[in-house]
ModelCIF file with pLDDT and N, C-alpha, C, O atoms, coordinates in Angstrom:
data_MODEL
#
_entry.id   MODEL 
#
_entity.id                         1 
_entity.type                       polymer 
_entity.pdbx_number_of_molecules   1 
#
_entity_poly.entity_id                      1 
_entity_poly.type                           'polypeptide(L)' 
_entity_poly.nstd_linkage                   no 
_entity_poly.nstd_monomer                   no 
_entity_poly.pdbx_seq_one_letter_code       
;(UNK)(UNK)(UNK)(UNK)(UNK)(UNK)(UNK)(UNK)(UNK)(UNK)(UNK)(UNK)(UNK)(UNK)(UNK)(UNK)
(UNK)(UNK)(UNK)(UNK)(UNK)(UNK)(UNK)(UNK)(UNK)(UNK)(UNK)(UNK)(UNK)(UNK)(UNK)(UNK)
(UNK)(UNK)(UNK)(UNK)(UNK)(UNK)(UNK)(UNK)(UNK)(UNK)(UNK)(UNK)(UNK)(UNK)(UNK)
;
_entity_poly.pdbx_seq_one_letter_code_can   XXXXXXXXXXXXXXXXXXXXXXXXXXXXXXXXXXXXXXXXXXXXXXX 
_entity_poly.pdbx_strand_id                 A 
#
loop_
_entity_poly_seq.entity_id 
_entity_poly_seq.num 
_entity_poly_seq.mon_id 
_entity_poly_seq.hetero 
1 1  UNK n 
1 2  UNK n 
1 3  UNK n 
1 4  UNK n 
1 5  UNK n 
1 6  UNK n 
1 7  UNK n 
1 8  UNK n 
1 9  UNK n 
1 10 UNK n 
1 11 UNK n 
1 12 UNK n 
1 13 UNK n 
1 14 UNK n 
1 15 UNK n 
1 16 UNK n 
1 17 UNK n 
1 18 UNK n 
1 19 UNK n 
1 20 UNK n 
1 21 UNK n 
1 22 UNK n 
1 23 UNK n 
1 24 UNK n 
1 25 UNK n 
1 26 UNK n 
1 27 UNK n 
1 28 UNK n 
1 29 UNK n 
1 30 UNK n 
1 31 UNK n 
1 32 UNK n 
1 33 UNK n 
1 34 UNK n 
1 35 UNK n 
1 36 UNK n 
1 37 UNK n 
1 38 UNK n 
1 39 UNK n 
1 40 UNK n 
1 41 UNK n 
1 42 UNK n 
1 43 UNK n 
1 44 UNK n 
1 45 UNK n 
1 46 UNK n 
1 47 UNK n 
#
_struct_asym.id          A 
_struct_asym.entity_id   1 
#
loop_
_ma_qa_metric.id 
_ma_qa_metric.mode 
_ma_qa_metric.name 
_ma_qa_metric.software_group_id 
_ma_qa_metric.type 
1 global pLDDT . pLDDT 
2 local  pLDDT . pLDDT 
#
_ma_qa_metric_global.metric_id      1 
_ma_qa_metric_global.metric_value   90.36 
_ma_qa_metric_global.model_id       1 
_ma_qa_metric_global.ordinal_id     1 
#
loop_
_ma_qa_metric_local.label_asym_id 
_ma_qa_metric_local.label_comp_id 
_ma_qa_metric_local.label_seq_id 
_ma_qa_metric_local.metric_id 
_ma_qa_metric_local.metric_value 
_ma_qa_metric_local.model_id 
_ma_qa_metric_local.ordinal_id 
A UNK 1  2 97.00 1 1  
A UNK 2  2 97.00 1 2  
A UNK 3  2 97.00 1 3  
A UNK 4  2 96.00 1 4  
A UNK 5  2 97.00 1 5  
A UNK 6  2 97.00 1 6  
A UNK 7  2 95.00 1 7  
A UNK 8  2 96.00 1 8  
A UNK 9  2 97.00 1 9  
A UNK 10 2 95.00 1 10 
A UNK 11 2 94.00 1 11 
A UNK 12 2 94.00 1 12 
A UNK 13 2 94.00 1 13 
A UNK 14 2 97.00 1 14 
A UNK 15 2 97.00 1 15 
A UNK 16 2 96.00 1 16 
A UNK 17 2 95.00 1 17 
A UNK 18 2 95.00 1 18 
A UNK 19 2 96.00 1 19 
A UNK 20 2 97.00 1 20 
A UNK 21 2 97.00 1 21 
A UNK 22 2 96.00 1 22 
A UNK 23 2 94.00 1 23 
A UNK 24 2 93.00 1 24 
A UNK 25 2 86.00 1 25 
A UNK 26 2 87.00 1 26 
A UNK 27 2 90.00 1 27 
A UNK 28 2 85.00 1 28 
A UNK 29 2 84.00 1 29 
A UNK 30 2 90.00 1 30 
A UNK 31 2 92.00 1 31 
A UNK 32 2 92.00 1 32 
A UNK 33 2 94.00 1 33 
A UNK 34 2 96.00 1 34 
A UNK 35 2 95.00 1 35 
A UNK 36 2 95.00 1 36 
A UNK 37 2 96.00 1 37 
A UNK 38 2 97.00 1 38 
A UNK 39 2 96.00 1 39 
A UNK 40 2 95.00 1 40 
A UNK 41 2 94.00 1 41 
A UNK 42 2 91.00 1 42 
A UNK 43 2 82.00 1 43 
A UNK 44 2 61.00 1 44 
A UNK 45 2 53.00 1 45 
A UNK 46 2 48.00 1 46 
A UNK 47 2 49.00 1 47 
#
loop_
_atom_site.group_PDB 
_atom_site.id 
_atom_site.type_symbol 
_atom_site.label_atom_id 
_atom_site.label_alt_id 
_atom_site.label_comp_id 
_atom_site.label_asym_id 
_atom_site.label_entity_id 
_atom_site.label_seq_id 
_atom_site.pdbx_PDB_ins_code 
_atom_site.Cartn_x 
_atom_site.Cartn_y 
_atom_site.Cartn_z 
_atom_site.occupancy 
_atom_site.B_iso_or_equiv 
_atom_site.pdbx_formal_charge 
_atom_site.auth_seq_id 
_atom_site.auth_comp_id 
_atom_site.auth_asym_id 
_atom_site.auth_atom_id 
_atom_site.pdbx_PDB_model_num 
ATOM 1   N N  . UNK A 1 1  ? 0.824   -1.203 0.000   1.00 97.00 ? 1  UNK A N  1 
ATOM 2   C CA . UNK A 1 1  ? 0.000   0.000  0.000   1.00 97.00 ? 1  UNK A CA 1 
ATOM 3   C C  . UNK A 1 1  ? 0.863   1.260  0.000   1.00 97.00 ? 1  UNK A C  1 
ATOM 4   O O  . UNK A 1 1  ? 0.469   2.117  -0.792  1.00 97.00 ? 1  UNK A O  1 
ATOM 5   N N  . UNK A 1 2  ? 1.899   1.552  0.674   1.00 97.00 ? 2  UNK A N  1 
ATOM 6   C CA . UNK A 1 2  ? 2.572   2.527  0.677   1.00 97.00 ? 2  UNK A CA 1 
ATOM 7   C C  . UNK A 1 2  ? 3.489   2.692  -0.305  1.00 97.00 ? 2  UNK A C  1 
ATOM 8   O O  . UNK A 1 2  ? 3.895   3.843  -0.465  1.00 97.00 ? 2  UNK A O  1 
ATOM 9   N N  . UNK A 1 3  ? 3.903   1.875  -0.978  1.00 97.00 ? 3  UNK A N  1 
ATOM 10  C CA . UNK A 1 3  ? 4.549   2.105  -2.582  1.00 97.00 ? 3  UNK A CA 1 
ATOM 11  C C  . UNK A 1 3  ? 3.202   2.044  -3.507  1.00 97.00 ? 3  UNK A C  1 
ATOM 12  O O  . UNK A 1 3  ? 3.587   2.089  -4.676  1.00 97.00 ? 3  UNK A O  1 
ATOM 13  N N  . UNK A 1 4  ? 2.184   1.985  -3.468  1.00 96.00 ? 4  UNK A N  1 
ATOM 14  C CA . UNK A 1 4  ? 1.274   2.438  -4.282  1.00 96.00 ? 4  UNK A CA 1 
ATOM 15  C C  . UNK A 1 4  ? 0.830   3.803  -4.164  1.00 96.00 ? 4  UNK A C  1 
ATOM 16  O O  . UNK A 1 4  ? 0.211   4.399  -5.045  1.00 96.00 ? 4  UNK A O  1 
ATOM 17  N N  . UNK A 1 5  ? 1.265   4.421  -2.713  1.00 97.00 ? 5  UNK A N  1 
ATOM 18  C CA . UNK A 1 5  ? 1.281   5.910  -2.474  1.00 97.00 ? 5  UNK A CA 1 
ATOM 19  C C  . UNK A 1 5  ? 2.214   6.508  -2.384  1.00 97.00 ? 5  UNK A C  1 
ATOM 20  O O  . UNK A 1 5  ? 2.365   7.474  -1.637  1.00 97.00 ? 5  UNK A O  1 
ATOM 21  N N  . UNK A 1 6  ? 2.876   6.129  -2.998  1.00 97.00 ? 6  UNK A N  1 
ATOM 22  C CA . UNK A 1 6  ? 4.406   6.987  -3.187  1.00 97.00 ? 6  UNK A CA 1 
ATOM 23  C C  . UNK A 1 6  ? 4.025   7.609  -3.865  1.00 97.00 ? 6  UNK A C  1 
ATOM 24  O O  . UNK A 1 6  ? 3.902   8.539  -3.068  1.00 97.00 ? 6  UNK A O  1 
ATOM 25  N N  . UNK A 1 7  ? 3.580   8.106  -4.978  1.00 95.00 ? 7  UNK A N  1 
ATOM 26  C CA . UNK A 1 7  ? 3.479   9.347  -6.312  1.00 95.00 ? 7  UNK A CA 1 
ATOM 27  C C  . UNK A 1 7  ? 2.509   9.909  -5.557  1.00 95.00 ? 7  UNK A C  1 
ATOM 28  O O  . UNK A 1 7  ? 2.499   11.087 -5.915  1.00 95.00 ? 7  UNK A O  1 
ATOM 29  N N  . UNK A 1 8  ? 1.364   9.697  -4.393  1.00 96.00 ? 8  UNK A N  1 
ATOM 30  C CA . UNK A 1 8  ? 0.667   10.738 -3.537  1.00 96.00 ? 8  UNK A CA 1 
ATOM 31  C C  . UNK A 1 8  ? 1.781   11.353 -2.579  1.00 96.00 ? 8  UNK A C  1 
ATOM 32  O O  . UNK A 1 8  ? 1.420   12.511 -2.371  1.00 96.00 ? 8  UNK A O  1 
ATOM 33  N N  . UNK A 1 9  ? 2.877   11.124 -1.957  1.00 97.00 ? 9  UNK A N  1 
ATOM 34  C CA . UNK A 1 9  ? 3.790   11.369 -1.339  1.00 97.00 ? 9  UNK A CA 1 
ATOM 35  C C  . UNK A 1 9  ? 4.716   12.413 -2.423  1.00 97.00 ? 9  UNK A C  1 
ATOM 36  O O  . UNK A 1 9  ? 4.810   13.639 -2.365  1.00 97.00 ? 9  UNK A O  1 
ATOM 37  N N  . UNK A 1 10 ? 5.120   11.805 -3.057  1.00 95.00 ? 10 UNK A N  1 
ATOM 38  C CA . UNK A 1 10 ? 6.056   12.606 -4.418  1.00 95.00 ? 10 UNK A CA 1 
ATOM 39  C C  . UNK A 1 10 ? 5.359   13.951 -4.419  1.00 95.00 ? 10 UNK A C  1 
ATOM 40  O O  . UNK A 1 10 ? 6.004   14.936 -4.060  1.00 95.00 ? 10 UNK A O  1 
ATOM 41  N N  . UNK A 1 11 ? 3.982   14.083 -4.828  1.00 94.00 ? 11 UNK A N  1 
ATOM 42  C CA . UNK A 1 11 ? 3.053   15.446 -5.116  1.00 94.00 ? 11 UNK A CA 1 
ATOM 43  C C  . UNK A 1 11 ? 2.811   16.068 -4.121  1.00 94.00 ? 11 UNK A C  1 
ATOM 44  O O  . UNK A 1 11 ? 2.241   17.124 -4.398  1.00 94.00 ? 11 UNK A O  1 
ATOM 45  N N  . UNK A 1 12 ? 3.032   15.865 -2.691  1.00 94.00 ? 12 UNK A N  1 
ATOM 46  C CA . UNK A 1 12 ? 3.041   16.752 -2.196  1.00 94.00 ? 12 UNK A CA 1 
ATOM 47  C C  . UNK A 1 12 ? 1.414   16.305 -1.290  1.00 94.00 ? 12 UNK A C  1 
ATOM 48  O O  . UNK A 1 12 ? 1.140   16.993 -0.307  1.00 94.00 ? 12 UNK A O  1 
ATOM 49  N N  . UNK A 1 13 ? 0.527   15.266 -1.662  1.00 94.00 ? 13 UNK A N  1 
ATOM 50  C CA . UNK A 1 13 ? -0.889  14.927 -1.319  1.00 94.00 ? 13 UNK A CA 1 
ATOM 51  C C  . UNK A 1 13 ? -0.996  14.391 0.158   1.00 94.00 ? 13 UNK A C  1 
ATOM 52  O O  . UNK A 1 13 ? -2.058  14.445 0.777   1.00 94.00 ? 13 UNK A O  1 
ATOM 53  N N  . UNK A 1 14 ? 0.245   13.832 0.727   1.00 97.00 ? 14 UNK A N  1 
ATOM 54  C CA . UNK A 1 14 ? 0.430   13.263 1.512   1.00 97.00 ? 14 UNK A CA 1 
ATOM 55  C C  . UNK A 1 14 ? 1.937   13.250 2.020   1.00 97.00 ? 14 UNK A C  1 
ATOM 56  O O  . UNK A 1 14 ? 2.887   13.193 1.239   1.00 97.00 ? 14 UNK A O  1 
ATOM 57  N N  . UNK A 1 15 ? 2.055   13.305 3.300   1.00 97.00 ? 15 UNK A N  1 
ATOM 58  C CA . UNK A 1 15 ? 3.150   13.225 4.286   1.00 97.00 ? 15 UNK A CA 1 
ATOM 59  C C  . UNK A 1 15 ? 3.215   12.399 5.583   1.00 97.00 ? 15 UNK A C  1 
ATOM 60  O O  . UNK A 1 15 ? 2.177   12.103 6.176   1.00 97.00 ? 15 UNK A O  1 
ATOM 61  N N  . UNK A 1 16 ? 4.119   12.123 5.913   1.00 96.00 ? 16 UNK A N  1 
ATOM 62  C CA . UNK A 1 16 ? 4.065   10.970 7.118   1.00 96.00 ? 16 UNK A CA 1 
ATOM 63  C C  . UNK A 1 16 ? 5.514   11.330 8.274   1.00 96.00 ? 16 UNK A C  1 
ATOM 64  O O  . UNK A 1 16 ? 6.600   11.774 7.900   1.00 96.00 ? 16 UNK A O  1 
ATOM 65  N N  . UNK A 1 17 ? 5.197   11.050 9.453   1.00 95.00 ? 17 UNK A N  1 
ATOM 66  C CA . UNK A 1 17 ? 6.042   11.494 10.072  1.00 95.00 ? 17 UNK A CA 1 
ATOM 67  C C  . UNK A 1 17 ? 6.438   9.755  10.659  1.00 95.00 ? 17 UNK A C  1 
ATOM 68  O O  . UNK A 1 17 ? 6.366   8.754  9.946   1.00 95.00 ? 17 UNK A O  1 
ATOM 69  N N  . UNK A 1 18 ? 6.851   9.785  12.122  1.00 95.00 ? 18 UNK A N  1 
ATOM 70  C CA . UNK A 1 18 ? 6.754   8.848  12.636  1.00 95.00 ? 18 UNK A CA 1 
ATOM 71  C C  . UNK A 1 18 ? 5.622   7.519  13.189  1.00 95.00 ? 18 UNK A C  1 
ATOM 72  O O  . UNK A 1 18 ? 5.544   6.306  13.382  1.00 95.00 ? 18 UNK A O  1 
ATOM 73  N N  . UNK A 1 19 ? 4.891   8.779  13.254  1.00 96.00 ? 19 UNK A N  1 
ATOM 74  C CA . UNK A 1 19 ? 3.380   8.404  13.713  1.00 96.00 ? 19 UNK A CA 1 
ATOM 75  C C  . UNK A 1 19 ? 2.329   8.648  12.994  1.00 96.00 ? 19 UNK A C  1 
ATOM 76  O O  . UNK A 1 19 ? 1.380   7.864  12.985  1.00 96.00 ? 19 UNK A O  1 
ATOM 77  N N  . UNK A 1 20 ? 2.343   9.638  12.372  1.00 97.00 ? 20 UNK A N  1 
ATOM 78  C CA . UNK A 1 20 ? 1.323   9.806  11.507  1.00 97.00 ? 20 UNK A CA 1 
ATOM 79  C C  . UNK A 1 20 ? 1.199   9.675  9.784   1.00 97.00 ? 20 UNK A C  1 
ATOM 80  O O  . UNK A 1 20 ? 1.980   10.253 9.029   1.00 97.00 ? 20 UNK A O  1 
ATOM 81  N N  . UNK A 1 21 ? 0.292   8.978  9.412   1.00 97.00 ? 21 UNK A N  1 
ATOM 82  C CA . UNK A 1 21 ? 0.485   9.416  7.739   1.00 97.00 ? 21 UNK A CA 1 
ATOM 83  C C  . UNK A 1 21 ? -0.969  10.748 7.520   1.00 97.00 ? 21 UNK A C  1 
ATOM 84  O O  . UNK A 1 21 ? -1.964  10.609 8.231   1.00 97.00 ? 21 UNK A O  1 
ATOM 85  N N  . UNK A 1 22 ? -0.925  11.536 6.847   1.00 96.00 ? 22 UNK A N  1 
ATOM 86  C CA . UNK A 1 22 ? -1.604  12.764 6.876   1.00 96.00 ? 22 UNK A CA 1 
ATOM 87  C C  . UNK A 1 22 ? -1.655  12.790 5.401   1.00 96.00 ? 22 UNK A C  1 
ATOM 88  O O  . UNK A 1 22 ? -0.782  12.475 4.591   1.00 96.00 ? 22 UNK A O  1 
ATOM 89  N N  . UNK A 1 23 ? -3.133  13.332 5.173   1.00 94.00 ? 23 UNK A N  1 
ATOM 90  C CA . UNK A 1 23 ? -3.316  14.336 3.887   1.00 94.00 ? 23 UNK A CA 1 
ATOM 91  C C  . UNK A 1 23 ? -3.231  15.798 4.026   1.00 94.00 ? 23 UNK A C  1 
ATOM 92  O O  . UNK A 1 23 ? -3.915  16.520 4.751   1.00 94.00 ? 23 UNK A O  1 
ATOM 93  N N  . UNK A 1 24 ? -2.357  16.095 3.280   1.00 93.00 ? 24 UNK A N  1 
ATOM 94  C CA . UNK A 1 24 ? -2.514  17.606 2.943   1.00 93.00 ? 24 UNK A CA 1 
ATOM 95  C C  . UNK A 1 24 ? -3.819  18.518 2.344   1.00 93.00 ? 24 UNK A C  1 
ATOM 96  O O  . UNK A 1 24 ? -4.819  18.218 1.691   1.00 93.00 ? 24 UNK A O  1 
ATOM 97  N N  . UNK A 1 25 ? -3.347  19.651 2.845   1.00 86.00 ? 25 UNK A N  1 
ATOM 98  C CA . UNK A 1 25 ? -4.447  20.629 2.068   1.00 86.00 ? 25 UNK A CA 1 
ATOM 99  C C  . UNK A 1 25 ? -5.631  20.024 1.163   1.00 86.00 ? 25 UNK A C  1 
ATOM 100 O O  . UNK A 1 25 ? -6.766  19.548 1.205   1.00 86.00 ? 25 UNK A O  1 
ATOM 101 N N  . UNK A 1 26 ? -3.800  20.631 -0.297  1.00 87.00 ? 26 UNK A N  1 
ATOM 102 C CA . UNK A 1 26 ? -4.278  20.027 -1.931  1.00 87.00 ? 26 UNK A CA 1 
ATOM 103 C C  . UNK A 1 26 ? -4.661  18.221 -1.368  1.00 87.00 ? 26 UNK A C  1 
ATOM 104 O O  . UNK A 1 26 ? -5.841  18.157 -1.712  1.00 87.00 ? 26 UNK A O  1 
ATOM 105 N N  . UNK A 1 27 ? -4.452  17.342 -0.970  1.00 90.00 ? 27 UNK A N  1 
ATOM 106 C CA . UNK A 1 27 ? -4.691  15.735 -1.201  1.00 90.00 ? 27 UNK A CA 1 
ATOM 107 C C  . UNK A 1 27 ? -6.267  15.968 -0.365  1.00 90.00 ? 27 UNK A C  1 
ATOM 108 O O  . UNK A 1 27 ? -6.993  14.984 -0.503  1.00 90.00 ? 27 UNK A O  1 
ATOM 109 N N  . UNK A 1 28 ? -6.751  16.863 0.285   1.00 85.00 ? 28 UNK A N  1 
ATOM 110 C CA . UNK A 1 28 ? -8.407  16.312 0.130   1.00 85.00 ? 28 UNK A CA 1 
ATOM 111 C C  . UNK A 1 28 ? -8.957  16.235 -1.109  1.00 85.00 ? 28 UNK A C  1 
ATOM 112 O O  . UNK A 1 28 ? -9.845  15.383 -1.127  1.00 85.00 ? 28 UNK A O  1 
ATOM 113 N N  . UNK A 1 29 ? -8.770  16.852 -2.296  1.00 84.00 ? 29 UNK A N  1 
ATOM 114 C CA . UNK A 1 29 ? -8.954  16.519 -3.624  1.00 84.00 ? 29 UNK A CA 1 
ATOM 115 C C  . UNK A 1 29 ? -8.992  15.310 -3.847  1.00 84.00 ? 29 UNK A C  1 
ATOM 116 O O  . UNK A 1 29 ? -9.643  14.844 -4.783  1.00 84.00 ? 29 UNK A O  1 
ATOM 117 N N  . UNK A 1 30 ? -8.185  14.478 -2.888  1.00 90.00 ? 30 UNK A N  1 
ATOM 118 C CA . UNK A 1 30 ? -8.106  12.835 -3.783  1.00 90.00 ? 30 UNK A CA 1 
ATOM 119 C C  . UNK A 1 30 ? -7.915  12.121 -2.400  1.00 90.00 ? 30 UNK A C  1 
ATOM 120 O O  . UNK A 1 30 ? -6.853  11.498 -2.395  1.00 90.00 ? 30 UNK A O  1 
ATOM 121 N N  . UNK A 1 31 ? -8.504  12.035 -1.413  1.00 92.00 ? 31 UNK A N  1 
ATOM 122 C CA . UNK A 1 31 ? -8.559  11.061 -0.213  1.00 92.00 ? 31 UNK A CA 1 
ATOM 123 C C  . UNK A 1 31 ? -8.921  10.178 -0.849  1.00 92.00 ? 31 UNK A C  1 
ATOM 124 O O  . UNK A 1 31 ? -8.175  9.205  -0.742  1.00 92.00 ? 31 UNK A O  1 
ATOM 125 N N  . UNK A 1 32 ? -10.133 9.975  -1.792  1.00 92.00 ? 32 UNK A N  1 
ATOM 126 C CA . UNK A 1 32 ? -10.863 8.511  -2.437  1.00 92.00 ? 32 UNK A CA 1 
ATOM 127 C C  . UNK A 1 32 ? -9.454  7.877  -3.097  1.00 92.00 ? 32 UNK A C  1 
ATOM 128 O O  . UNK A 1 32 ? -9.317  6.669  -2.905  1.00 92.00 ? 32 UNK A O  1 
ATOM 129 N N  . UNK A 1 33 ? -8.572  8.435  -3.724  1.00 94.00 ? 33 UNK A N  1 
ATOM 130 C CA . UNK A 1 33 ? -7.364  7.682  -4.005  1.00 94.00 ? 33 UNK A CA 1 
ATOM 131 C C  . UNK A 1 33 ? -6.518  6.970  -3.192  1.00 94.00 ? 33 UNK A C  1 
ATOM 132 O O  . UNK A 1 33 ? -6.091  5.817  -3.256  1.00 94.00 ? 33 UNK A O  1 
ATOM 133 N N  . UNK A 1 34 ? -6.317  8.090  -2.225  1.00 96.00 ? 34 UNK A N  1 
ATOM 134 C CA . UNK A 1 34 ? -5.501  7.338  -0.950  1.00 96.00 ? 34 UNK A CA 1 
ATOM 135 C C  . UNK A 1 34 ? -6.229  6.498  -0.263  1.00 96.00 ? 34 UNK A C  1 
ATOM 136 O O  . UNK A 1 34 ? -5.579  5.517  0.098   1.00 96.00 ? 34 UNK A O  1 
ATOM 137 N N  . UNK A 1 35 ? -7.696  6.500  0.168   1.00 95.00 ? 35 UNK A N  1 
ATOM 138 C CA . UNK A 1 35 ? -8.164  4.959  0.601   1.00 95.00 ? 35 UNK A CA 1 
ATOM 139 C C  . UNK A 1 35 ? -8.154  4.027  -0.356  1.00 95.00 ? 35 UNK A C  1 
ATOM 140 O O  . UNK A 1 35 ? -8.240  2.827  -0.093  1.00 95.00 ? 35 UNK A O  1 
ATOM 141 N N  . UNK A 1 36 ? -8.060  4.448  -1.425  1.00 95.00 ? 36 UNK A N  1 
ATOM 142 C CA . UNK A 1 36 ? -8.045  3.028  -2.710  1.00 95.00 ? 36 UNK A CA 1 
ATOM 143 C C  . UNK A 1 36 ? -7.402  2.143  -2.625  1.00 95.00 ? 36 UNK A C  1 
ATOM 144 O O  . UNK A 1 36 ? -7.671  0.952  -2.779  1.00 95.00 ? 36 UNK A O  1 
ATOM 145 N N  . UNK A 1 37 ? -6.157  2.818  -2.279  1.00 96.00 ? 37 UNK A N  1 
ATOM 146 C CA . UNK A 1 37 ? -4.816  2.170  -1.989  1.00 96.00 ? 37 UNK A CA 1 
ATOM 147 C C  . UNK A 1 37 ? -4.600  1.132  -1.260  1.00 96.00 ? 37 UNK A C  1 
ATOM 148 O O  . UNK A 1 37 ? -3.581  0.442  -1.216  1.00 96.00 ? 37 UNK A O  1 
ATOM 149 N N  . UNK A 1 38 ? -5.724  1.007  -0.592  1.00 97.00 ? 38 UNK A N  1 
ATOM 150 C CA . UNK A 1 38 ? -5.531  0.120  0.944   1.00 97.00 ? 38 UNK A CA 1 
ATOM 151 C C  . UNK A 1 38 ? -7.002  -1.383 0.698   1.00 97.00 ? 38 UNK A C  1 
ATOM 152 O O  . UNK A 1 38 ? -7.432  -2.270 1.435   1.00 97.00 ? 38 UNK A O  1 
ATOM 153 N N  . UNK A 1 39 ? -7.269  -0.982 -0.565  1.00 96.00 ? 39 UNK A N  1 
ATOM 154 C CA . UNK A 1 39 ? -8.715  -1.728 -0.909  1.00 96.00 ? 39 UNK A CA 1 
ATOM 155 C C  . UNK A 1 39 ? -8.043  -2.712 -1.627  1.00 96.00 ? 39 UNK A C  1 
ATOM 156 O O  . UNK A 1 39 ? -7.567  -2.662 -2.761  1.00 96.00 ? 39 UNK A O  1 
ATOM 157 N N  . UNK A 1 40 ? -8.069  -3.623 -0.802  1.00 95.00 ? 40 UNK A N  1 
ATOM 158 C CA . UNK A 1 40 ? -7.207  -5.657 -1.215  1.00 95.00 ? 40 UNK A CA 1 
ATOM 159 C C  . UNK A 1 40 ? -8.308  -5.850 -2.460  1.00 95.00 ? 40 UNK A C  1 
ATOM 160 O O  . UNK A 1 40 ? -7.899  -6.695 -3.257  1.00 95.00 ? 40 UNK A O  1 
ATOM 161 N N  . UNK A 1 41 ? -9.337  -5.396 -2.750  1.00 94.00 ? 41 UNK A N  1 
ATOM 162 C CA . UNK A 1 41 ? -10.026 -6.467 -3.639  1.00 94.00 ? 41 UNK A CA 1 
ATOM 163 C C  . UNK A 1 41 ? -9.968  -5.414 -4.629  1.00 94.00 ? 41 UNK A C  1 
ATOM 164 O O  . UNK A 1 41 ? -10.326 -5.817 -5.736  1.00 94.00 ? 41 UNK A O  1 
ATOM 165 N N  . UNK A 1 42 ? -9.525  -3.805 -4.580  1.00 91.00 ? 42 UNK A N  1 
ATOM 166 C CA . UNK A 1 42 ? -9.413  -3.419 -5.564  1.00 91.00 ? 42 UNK A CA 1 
ATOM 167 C C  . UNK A 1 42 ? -8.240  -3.375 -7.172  1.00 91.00 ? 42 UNK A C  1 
ATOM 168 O O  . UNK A 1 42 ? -8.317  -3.031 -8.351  1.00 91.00 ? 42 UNK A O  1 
ATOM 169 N N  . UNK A 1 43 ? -7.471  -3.827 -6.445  1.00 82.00 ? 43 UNK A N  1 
ATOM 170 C CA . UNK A 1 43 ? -5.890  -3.964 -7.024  1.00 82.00 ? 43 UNK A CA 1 
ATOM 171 C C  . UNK A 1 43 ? -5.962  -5.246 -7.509  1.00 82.00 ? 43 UNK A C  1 
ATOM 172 O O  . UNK A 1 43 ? -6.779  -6.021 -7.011  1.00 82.00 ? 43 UNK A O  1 
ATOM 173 N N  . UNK A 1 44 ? -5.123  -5.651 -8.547  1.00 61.00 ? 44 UNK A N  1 
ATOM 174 C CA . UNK A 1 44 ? -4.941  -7.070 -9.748  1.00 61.00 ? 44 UNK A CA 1 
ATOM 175 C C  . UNK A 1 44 ? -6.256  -7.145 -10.085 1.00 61.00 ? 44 UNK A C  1 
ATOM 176 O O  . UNK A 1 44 ? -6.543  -8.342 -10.114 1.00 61.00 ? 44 UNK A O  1 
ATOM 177 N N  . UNK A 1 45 ? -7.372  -6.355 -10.404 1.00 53.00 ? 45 UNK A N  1 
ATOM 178 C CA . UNK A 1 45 ? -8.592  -6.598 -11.275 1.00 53.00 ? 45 UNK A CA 1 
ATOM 179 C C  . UNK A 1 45 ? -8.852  -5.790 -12.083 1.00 53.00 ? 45 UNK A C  1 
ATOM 180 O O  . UNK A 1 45 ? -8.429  -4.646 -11.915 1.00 53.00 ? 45 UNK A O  1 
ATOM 181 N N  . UNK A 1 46 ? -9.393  -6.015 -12.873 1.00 48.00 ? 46 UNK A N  1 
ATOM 182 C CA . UNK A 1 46 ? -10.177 -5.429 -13.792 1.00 48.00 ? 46 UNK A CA 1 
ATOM 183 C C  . UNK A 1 46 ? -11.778 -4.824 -13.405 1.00 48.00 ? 46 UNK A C  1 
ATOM 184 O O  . UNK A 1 46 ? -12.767 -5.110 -14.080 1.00 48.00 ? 46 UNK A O  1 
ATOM 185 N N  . UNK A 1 47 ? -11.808 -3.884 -12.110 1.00 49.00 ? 47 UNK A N  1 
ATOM 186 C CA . UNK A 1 47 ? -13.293 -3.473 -12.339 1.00 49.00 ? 47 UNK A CA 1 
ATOM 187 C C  . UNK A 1 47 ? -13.045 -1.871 -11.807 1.00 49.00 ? 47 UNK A C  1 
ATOM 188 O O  . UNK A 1 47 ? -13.982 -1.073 -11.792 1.00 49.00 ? 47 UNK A O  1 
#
């Protein structure tokens, strides 16, 4: 999951400290992306 959010990390959408992973500002635009990320039945399919 977290190398699938690396390019949300790269842009600036998201940051993480020790304890926390956080959306930024600009990344409420795309929270539905960053929970995607974490959706087991969404990834290796086709839907």
């Amino acid at each position: 999951e977290l190398a699938r959010l690396q390019p949300m990390f790269d842009d600036g959408l998201l940051r993480q400290d020790d304890r926390y992973l956080k959306i930024t500002g600009p990344g409420r635009w795309f929270v539905r992306n960053a929970a995607a990320a974490f959706d087991r039945y969404l990834h290796g399919s086709e839907t």
